[in-house]
Structures are given as structure tokens and as C-alpha cells.
Protein backbone atom coordinates (compact mmCIF):
# COMPACT_ATOMS: atom_id res chain seq x y z
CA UNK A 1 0.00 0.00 0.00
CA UNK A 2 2.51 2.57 0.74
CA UNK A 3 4.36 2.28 -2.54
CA UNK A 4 0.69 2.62 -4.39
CA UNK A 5 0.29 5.95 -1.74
CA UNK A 6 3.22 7.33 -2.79
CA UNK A 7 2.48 7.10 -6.46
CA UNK A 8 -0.33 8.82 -6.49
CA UNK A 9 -3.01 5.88 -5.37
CA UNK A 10 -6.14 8.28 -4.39
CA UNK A 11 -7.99 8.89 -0.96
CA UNK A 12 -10.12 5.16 -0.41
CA UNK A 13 -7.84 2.86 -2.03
CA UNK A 14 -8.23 -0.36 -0.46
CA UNK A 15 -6.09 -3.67 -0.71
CA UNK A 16 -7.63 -6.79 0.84
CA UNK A 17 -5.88 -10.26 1.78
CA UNK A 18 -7.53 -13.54 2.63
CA UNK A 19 -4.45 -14.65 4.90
CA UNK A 20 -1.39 -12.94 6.58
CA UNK A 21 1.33 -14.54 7.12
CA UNK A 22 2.94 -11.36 8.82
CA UNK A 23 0.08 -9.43 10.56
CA UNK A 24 0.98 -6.99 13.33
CA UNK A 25 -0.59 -4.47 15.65
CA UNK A 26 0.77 -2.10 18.49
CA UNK A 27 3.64 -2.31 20.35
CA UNK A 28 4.75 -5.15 17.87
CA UNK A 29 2.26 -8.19 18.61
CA UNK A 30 1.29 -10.52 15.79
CA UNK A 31 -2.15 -10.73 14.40
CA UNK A 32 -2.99 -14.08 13.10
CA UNK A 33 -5.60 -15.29 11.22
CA UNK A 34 -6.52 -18.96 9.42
CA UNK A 35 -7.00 -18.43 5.94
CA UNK A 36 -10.71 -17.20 4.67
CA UNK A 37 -12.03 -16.17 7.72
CA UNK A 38 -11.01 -12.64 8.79
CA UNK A 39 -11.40 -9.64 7.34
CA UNK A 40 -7.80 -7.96 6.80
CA UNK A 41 -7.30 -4.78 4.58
CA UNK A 42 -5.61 -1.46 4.23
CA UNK A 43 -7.72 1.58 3.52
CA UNK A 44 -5.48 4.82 2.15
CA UNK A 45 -6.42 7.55 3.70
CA UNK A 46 -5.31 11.03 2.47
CA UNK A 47 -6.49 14.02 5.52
CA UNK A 48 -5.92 17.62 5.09
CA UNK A 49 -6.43 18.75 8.88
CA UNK A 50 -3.56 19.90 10.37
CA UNK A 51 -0.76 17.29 11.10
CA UNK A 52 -1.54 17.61 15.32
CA UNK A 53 -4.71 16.11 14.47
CA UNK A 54 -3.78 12.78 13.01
CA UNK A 55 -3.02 11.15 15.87
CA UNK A 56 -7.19 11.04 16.59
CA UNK A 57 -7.47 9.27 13.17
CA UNK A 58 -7.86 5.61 15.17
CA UNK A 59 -10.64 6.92 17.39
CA UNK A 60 -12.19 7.95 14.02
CA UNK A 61 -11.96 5.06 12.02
CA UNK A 62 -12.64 2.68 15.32
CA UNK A 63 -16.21 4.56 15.26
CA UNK A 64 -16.67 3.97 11.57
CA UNK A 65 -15.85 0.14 12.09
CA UNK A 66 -17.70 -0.56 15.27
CA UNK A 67 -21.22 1.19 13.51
CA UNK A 68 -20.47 -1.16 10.69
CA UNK A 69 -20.34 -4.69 12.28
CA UNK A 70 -23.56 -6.30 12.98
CA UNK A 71 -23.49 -6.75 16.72
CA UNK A 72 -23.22 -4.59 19.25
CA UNK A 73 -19.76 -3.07 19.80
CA UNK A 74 -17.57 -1.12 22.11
CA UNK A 75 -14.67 0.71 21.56
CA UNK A 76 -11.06 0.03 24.27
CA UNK A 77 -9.23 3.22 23.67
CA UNK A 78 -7.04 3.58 21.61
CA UNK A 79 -7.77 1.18 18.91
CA UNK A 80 -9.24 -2.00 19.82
CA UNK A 81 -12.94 -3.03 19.43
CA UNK A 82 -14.57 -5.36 22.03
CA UNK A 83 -17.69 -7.80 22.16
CA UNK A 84 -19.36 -8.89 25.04
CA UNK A 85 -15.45 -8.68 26.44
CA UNK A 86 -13.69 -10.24 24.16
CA UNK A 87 -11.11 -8.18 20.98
CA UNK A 88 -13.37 -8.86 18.07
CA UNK A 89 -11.29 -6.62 16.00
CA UNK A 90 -7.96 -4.35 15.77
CA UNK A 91 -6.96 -1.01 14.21
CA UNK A 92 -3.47 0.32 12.98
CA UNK A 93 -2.71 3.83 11.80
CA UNK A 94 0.28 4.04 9.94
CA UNK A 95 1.33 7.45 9.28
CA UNK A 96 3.45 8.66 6.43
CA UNK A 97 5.08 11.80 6.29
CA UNK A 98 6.73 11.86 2.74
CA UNK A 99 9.61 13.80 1.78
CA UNK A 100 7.72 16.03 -1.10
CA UNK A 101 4.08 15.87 -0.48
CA UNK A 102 1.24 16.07 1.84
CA UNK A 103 0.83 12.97 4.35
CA UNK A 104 -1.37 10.16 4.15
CA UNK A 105 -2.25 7.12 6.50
CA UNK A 106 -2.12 3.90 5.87
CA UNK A 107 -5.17 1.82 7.81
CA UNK A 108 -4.95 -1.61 8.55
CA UNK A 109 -7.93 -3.07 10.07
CA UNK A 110 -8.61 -6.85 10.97
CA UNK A 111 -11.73 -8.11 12.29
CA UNK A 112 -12.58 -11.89 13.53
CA UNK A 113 -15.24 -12.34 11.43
CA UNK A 114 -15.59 -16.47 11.52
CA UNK A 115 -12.80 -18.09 13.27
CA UNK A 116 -14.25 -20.80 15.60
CA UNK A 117 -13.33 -20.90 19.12
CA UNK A 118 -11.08 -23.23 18.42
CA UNK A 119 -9.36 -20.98 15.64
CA UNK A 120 -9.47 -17.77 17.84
CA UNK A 121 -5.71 -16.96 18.55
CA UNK A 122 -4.05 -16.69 22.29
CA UNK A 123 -3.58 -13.10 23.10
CA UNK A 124 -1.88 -11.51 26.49
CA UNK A 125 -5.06 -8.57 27.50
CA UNK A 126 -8.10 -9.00 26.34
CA UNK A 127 -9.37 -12.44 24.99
CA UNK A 128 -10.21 -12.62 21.14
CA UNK A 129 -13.51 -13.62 20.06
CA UNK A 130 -15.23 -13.57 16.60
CA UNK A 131 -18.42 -12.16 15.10
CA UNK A 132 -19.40 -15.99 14.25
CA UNK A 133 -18.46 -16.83 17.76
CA UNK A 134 -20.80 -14.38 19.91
CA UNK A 135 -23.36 -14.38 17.14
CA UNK A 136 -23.97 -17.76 15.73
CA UNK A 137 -24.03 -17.19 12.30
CA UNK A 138 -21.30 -16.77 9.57
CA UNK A 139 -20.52 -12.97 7.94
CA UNK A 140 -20.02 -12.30 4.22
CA UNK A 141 -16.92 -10.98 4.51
CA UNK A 142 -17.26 -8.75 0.61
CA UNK A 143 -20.89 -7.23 1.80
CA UNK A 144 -18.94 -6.39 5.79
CA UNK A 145 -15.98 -4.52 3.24
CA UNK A 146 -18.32 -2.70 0.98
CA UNK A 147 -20.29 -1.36 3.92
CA UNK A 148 -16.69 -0.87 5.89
CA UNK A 149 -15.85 1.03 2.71
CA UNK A 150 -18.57 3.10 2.43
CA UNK A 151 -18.66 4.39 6.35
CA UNK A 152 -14.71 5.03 6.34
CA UNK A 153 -15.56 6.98 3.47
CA UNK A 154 -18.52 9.02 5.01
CA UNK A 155 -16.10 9.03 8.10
CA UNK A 156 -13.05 10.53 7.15
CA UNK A 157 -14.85 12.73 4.94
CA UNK A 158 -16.25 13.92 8.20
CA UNK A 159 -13.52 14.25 9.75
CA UNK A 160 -11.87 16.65 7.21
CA UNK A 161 -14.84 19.08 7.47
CA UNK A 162 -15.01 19.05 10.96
CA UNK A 163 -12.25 17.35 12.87
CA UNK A 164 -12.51 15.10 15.96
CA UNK A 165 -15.43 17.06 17.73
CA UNK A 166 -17.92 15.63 15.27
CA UNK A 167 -17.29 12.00 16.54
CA UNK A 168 -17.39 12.83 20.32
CA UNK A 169 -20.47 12.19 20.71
CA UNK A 170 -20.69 8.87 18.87
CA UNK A 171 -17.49 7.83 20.65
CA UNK A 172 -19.08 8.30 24.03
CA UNK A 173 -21.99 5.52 23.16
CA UNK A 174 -19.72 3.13 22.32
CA UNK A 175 -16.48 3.55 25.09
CA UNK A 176 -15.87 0.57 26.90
CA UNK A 177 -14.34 2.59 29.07
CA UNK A 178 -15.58 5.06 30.65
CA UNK A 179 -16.96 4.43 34.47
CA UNK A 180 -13.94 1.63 34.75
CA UNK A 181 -11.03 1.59 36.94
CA UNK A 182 -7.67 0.44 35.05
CA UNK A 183 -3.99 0.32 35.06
CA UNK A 184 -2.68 2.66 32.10
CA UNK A 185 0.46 1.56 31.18
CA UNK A 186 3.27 4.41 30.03
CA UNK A 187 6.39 4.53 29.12
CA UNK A 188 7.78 5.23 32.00
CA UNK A 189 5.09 3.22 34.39
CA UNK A 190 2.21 2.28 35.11
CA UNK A 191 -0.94 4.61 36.54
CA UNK A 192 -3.88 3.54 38.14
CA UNK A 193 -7.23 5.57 37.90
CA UNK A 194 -10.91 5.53 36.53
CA UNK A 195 -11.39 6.07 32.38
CA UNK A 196 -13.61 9.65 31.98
CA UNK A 197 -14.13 9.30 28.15
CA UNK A 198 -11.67 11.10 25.91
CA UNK A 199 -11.20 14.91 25.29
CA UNK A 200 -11.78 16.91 22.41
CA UNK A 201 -8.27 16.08 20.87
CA UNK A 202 -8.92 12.64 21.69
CA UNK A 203 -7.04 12.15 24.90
CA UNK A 204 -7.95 9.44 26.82
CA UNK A 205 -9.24 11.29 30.50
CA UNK A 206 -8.30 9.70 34.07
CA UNK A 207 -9.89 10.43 36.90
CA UNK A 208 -7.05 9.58 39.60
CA UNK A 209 -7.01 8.41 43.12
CA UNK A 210 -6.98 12.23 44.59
CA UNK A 211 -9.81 13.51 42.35
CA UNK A 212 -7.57 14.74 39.91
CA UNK A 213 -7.58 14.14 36.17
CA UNK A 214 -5.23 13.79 33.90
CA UNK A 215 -5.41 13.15 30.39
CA UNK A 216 -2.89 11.11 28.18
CA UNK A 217 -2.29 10.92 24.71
CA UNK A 218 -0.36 8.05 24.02
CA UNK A 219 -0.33 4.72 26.64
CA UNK A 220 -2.22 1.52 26.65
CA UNK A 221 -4.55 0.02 29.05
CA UNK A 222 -2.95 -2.90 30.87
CA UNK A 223 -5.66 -3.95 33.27
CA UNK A 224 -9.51 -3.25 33.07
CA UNK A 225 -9.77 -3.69 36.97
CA UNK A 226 -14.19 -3.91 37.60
């Protein structure tokens, strides 16, 4: 995808695999799939808000994809998306900064769409589950993209109009969050305190043991503790 991006591929470009064989998300952890039964792809994104922004891009598209799947979803700040408890699905911004040029993102998303219990892969926070799992029934994976498609679209169109206050609202009704006491783990630590949603630049808000809060823009949550 990025050599596409940087020769000119436009905004929406999407490339779509049935199997990875080299799948990875944050902090470099492996996504793995069996063949034919996720849905992997990268979605080119091309932004023009200012480049302090981007970084809110995952809480964007994590909205897009969560309104998109057919059960009812929650969204683990920064970028995972949850199911009655369990990571159904996974988000990674990539974000290029070329040389000549205005930036672009590169999206990967991967979503458990019907992997088996059996087939669901061992993980070391949350435990993965899959739409065929908690729902019963299998997903046609081409109809999930083409309505994926269409909502990044609408999304990131969104997005350039209006920025990350447009989504608060439909980011609150689907935080898994908020209300929850958790272990935040930074670079330099860990911090314990209750979620409070995210702030307008899409800062994840503590509320910490003395009243305080604090908000933090990078980190990830270690421990969901009630």
C-alpha cells in the first residue's frame, strides 16, 4: 500500500488479503488469522487537517468500524474493538510523512469475522472472540468490506470538514471505558485511575485516586480492573 500511496493511489484505495502470514498491531504483537475467515485490509487515507490532528485518526476510524459490524460493539481506547469482552477486532494507523508531499495514513484493520473458538488466537489482555463466535451465524466478509468502505468513506470525509469534535459524541456511546477503573500503562510506568471518556483532541481522561484528572495521549490500558 505505501508504494501505491506514494504514487499517487487516491484517498479510499483499499487492498484486501484472505491470509497474513505477517500481521501486526501495536507495540509489535502478531495478528494471526486462518486463511478465509477474517477480514484484513488497508484503507489509504489522504487528511488535510492539520498534522496535530492525526493522531485522533484511530478513534475515528474505530467509530466507523464498530457502527459497521452487525453486533453490538464497544470501543477500548485507543484502537481495539470489544464484544461482550472479548477483541473482536484491531486497528493500525500508519502514518506517512513523505519527503515532497502532503501525508497520508495507511489503515490496517482486521476483524474476527468467523474463526471458531477453536481458531481464535491466544492473546496476552483482552481475549479474542469472533463475530461468528458471539453471534452464531457466519458474515459475508465482501458485503462487511463494501459497507466498511462506504462508512470510512462518510467518516473521514467527516472528519476533514469538521475534525474530531464531530465524533465525540458517537465515541461516548460506544467507550468501553468510561466508568472503569484500570492500570494505564506508560512509558515510564504504570498509573492507576478511573477512564472519563476522551477529550476533544482525543485524549484518553483519568480520573485519579486524589480527584484529579489527567489526560494522556499516548499509553495503553494494561488492566480493566471492575
Amino acid at each position: 500500500m505505501r508504494d501505491e500511496a506514494l504514487a499517487g493511489a487516491p484517498a479510499g484505495t483499499i487492498c484486501v488479503t484472505d491470509h497474513q502470514t505477517a500481521g501486526r498491531g501495536r507495540r509489535g504483537r502478531t495478528w494471526s488469522d486462518p486463511p478465509g475467515k477474517a477480514l484484513m485490509f488497508s484503507y489509504l487515507a489522504r487528511p488535510t487537517r492539520a498534522l496535530t490532528e492525526l493522531s485522533s485518526l484511530s478513534l475515528v476510524v474505530g467509530i466507523a468500524v464498530a457502527e459497521s459490524l452487525p453486533l453490538p460493539t464497544q470501543l477500548r481506547w485507543p484502537n481495539d474493538l470489544v464484544v461482550a469482552g472479548g477483541k473482536v477486532a484491531g486497528i493500525l494507523v500508519e502514518l506517512v510523512t513523505p519527503a515532497t508531499g502532503p501525508p497520508f495514513a495507511i489503515i490496517g484493520i482486521g476483524i474476527n469475522a468467523n474463526l471458531t473458538r477453536d481458531e481464535l488466537p491466544p492473546t496476552d489482555r483482552l481475549p479474542a472472540t469472533s463475530l461468528l463466535v458471539e453471534g452464531g451465524v457466519e458474515i459475508d466478509r465482501i458485503a462487511l468490506l463494501e459497507s466498511l468502505a462506504d462508512r470510512l468513506d462518510a467518516a473521514l470525509a467527516l472528519f476533514d470538514r469538521e475534525g474530531l469534535p464531530a465524533f465525540l459524541a458517537r465515541y461516548a456511546a460506544l467507550d468501553g471505558l468510561v466508568g472503569h477503573a484500570l492500570t494505564l500503562r506508560l512509558p515510564d510506568g504504570e498509573l492507576a485511575g478511573t477512564a472519563a471518556g476522551i477529550d476533544s483532541s482525543g485524549c484518553l481522561v483519568l480520573t485519579l485516586a486524589d480527584g484529579s484528572t489527567q489526560s494522556f495521549a499516548a499509553g495503553e490500558v494494561e488492566r480493566v480492573l471492575d
